[in-house]
N, C-alpha and C. Protein backbone atom coordinates (compact mmCIF):
# COMPACT_ATOMS: atom_id res chain seq x y z
N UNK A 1 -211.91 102.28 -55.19
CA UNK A 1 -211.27 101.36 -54.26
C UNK A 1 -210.32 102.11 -53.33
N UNK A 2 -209.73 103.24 -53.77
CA UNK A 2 -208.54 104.02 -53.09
C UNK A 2 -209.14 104.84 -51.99
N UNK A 3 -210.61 105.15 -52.25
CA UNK A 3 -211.06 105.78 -51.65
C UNK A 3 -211.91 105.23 -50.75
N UNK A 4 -212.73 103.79 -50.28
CA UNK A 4 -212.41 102.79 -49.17
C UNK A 4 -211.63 102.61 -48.79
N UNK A 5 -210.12 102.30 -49.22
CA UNK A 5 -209.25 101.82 -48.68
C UNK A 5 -208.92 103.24 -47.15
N UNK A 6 -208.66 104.03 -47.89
CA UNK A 6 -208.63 105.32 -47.42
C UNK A 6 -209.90 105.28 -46.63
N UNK A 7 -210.91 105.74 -46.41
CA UNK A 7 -211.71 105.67 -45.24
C UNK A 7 -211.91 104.17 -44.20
N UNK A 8 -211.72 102.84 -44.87
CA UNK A 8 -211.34 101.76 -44.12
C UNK A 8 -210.29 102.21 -43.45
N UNK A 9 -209.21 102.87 -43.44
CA UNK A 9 -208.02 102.26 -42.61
C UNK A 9 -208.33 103.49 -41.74
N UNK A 10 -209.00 104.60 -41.54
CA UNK A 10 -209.43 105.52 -40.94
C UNK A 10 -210.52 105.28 -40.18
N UNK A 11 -211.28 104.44 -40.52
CA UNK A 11 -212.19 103.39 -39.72
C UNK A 11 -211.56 102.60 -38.61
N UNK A 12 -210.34 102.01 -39.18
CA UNK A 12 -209.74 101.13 -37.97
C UNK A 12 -209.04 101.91 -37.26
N UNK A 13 -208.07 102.85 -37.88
CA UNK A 13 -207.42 103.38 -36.79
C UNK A 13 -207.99 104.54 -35.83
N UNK A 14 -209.33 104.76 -36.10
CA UNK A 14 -209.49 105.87 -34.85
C UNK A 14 -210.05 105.43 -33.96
N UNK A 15 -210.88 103.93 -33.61
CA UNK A 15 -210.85 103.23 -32.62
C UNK A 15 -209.72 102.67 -31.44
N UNK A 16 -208.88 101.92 -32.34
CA UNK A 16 -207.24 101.88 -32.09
C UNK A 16 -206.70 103.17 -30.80
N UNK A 17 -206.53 104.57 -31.80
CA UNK A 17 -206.49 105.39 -31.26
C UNK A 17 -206.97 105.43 -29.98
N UNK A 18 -208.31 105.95 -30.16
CA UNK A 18 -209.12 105.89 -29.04
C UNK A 18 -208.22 105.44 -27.59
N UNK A 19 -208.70 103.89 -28.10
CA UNK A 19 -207.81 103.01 -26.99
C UNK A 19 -206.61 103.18 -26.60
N UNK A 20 -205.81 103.74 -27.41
CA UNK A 20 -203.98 103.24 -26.78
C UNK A 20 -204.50 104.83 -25.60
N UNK A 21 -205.02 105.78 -26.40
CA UNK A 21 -204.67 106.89 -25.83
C UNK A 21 -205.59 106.79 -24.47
N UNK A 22 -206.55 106.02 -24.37
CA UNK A 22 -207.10 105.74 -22.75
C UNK A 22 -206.31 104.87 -21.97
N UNK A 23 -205.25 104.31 -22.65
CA UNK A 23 -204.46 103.66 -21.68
C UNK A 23 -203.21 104.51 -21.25
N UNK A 24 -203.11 105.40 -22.17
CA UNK A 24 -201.68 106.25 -22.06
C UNK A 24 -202.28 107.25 -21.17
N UNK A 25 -203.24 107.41 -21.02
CA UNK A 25 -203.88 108.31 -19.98
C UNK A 25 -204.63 108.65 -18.82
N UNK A 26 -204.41 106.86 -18.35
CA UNK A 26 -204.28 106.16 -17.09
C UNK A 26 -203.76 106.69 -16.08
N UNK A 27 -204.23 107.28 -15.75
CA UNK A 27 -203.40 107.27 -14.12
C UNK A 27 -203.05 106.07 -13.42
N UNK A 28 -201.73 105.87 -13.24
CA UNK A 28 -201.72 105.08 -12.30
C UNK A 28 -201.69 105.00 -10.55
N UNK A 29 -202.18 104.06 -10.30
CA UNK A 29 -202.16 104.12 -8.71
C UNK A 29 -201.40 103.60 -8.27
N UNK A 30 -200.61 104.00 -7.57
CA UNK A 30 -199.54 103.33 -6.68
C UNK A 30 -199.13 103.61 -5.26
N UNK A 31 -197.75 103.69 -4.69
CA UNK A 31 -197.67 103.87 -3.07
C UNK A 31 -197.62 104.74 -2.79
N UNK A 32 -197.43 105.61 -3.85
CA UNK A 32 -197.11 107.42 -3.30
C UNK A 32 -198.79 107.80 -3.35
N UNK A 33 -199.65 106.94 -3.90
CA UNK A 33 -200.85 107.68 -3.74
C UNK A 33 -201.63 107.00 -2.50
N UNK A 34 -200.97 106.21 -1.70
CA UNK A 34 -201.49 105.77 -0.83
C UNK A 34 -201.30 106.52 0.44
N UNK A 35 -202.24 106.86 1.08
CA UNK A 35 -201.89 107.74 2.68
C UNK A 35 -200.99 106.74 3.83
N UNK A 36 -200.30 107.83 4.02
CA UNK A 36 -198.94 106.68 4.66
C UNK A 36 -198.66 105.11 5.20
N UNK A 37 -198.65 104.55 3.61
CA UNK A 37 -198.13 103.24 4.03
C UNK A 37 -197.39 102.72 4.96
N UNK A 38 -197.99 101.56 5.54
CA UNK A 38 -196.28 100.65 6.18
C UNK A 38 -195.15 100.36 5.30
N UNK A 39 -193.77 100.53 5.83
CA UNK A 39 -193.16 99.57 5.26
C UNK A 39 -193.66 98.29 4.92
N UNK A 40 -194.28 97.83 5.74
CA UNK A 40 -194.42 96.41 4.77
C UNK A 40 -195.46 96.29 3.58
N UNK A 41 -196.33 97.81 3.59
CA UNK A 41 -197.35 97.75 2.36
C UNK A 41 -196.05 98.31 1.15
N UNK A 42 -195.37 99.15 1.68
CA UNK A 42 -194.58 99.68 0.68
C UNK A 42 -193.81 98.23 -0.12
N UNK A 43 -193.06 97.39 0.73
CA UNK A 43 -192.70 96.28 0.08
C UNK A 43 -193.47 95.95 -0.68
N UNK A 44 -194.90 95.26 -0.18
CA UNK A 44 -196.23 94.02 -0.61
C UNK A 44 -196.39 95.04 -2.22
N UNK A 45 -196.65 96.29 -2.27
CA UNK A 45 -196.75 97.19 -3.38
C UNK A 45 -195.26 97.25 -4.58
N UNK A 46 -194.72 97.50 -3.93
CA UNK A 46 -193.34 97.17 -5.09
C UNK A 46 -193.19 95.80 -5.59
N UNK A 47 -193.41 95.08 -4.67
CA UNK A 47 -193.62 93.61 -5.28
C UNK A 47 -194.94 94.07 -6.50
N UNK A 48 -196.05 93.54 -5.93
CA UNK A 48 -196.94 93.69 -6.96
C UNK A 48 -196.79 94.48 -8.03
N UNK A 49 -196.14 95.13 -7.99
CA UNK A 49 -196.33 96.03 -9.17
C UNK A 49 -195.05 95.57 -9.84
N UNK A 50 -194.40 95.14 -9.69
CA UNK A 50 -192.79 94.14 -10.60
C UNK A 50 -193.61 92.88 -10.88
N UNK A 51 -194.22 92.49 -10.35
CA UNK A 51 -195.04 91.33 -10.55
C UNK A 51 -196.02 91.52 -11.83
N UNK A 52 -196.55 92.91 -11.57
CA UNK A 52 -198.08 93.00 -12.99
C UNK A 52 -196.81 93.58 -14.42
N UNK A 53 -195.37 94.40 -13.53
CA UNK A 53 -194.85 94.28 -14.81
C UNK A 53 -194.35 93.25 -15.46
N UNK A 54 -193.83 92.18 -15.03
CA UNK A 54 -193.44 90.92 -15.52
C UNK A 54 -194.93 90.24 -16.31
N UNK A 55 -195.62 90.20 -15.90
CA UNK A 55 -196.96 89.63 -16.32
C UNK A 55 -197.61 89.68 -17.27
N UNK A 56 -197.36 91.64 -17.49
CA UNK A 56 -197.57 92.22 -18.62
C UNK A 56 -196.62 91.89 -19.61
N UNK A 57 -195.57 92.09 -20.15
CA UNK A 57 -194.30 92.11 -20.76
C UNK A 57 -194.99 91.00 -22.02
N UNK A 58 -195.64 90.20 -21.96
CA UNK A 58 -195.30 89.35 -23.46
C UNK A 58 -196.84 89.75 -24.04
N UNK A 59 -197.70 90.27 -22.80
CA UNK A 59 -198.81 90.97 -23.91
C UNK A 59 -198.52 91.88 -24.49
N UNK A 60 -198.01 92.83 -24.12
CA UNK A 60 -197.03 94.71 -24.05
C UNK A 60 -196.70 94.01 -25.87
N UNK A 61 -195.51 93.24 -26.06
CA UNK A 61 -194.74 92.73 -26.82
C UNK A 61 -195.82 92.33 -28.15
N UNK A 62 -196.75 91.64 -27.84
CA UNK A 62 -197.56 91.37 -28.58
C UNK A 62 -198.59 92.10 -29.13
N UNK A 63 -199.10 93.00 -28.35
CA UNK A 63 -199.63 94.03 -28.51
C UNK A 63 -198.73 94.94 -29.56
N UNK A 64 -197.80 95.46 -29.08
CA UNK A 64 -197.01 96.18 -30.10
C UNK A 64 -196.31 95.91 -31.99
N UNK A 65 -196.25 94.52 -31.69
CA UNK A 65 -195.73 93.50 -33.20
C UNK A 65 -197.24 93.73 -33.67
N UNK A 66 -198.63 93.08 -33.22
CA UNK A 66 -199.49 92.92 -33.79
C UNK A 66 -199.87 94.00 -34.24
N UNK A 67 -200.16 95.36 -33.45
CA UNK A 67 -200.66 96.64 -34.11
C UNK A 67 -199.26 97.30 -35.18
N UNK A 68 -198.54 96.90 -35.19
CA UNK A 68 -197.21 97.19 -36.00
C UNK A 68 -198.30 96.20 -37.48
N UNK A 69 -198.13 95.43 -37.50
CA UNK A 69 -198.62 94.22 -38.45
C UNK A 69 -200.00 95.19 -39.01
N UNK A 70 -200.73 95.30 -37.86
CA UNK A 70 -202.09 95.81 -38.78
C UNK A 70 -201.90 97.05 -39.29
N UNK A 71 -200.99 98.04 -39.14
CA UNK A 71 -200.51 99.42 -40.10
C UNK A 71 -200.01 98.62 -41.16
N UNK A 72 -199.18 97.59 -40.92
CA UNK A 72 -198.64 97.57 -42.08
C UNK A 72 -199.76 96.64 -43.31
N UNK A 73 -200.59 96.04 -42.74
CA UNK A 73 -201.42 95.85 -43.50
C UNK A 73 -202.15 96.50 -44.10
N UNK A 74 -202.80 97.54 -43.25
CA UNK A 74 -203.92 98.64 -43.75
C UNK A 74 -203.28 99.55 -44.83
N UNK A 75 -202.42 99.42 -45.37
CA UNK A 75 -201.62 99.94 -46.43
C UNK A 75 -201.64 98.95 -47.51
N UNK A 76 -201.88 97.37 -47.57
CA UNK A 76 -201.63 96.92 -48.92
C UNK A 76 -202.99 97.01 -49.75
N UNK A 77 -202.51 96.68 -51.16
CA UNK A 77 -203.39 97.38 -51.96
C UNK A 77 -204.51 95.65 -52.22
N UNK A 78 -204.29 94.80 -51.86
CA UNK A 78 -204.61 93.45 -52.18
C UNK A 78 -205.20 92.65 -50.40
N UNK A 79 -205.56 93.71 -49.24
CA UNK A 79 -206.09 93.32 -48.19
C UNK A 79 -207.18 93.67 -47.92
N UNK A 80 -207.99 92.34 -47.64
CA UNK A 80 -208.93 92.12 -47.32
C UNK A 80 -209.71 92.94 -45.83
N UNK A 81 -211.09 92.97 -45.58
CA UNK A 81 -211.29 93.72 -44.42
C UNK A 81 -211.64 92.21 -43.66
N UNK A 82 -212.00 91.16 -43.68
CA UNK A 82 -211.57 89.82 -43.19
C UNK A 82 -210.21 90.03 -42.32
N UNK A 83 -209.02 90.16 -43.09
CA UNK A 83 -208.30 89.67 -42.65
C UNK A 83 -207.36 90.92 -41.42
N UNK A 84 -207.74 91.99 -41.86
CA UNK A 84 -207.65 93.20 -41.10
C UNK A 84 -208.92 93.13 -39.60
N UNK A 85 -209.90 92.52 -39.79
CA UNK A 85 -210.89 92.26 -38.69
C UNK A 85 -209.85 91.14 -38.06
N UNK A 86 -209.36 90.05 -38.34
CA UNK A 86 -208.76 88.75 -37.65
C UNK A 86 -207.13 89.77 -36.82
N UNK A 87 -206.98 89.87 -37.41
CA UNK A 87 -205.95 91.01 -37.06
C UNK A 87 -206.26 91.87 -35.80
N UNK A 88 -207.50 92.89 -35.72
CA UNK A 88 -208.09 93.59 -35.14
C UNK A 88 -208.11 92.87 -34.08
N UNK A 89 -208.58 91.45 -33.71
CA UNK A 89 -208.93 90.32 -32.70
C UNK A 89 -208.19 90.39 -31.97
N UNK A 90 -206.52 89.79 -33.01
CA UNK A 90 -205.60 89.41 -32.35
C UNK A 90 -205.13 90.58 -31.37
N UNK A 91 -204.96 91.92 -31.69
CA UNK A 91 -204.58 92.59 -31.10
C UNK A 91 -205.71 93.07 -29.75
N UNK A 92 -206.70 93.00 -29.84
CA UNK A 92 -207.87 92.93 -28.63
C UNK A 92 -207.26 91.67 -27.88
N UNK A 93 -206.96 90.88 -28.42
CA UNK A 93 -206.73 89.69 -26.98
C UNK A 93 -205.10 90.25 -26.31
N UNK A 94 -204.43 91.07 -26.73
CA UNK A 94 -203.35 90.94 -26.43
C UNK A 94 -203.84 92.48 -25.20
N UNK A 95 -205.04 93.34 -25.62
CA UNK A 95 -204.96 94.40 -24.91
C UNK A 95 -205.93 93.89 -23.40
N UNK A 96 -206.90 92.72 -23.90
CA UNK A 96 -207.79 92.14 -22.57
C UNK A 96 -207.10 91.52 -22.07
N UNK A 97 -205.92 91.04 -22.37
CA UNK A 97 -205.20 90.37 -21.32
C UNK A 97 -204.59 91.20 -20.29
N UNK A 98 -203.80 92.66 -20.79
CA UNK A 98 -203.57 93.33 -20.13
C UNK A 98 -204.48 94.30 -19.06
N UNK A 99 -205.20 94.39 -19.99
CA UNK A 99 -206.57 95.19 -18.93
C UNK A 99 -206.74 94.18 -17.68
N UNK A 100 -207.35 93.01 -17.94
CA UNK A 100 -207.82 92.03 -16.81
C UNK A 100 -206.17 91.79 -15.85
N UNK A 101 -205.09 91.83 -15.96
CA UNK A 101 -204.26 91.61 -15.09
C UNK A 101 -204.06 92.80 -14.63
N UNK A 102 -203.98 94.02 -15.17
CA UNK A 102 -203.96 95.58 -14.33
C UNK A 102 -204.93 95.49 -13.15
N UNK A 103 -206.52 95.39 -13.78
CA UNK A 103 -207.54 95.22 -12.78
C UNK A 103 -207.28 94.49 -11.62
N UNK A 104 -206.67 93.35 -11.99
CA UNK A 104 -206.81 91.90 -10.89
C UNK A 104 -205.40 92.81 -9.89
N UNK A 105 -204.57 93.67 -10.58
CA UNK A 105 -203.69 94.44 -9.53
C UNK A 105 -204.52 95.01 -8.73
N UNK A 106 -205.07 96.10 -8.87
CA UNK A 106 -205.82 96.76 -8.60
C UNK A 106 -206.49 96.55 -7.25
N UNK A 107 -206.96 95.23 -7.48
CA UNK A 107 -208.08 94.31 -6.55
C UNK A 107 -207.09 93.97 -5.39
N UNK A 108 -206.16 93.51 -6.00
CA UNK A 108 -204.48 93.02 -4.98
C UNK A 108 -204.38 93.87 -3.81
N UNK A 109 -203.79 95.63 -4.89
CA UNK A 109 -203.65 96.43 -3.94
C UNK A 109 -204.82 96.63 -2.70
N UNK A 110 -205.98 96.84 -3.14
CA UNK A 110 -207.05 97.51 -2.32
C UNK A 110 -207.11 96.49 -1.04
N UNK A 111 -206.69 95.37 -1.29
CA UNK A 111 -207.01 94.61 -0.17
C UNK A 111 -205.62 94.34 1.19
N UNK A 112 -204.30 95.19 0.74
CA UNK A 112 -203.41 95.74 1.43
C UNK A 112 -204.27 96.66 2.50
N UNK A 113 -204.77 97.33 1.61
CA UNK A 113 -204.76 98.73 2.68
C UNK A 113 -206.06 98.50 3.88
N UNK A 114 -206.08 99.49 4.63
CA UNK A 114 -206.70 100.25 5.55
C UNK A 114 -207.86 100.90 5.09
N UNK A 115 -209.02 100.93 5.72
CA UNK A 115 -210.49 101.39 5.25
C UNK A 115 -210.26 102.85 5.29
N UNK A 116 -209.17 103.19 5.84
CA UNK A 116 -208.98 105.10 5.26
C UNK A 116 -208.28 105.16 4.45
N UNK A 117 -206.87 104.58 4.38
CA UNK A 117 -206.00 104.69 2.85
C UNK A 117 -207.06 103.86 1.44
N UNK A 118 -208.50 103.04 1.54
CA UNK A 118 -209.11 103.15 0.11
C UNK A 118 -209.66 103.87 -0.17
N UNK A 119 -210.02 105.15 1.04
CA UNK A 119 -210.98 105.87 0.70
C UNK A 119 -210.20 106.76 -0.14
N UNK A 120 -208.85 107.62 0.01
CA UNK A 120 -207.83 108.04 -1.10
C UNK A 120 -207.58 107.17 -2.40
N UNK A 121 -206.95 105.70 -2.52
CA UNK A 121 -207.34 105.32 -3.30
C UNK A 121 -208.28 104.78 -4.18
N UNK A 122 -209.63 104.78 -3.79
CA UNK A 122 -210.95 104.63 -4.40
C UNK A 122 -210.99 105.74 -5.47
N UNK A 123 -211.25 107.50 -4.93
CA UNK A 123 -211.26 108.04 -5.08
C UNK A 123 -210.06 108.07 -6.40
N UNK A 124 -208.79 108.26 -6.38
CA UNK A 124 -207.78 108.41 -7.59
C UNK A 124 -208.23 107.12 -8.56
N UNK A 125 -208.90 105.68 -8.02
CA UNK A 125 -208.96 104.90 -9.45
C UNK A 125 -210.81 106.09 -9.93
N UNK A 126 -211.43 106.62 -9.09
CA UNK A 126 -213.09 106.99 -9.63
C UNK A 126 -212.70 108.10 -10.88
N UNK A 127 -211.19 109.04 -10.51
CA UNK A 127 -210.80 109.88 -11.45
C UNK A 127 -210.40 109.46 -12.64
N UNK A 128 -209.71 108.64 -12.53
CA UNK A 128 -209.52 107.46 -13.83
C UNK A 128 -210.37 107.45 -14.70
N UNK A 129 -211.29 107.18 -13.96
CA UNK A 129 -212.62 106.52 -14.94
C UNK A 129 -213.59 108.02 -15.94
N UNK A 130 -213.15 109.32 -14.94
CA UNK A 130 -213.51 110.63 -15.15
C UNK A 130 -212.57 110.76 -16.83
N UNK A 131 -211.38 110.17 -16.34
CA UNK A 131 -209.98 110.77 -17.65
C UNK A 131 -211.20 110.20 -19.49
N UNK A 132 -211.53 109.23 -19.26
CA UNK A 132 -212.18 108.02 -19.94
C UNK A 132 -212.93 108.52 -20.32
């Protein structure tokens, strides 16, 4: 049993892994990567982006308690892989929420700019996808 338990929780967490560390290794796009903004894109951009951080903040929060919760589960000696999968869920909805509101930034920004400033930013989100 010690020795499932032990390859189960090594099962869950190198997926986990996986993930935080493709998000921690995101590039982000923002105004400094944009070829010389207007002031007023520079505003429309600082907004948005205080905006996707506010937005984010109670998935961020949730995300963090819940994967806190599933370490501390994947350690008891009396847990189920049921209830470590329901677990697993919860913390996927807390990371698709964040993914789909980054993206929907994303979409925000591109439609600021100028058909030459996406061709710079096209390019920095295509590297992104290279990091991945």
């Amino acid at each position: 049993m010690k020795t499932l338990m032990i390859h189960g929780t090594t099962a869950i967490k190198l997926p986990i892994t996986i993930f935080t560390l493709m998000l921690l290794f995101t590039v982000s796009v923002n105004a400094a990567q944009i070829s010389d903004p207007a002031v007023s894109q520079k505003k429309s951009i600082d907004q948005m982006h205080h905006k996707l951080h506010d937005d984010q903040a109670s998935f961020k929060a949730t995300e963090k308690q819940t994967l806190k919760e599933l370490n501390e589960m994947a350690i008891r000696e009396d847990i189920t892989l049921d209830e470590i999968n329901a677990k697993i869920d919860e913390l996927m909805i807390a990371k698709t929420g964040i993914l789909r509101l980054r993206y929907a930034h994303l979409v925000e920004m591109r439609k600021i700019m100028s058909d030459e400033q996406k061709v710079g930013y096209d390019k920095a989100l295509l590297q992104r996808s290279a990091v991945k």
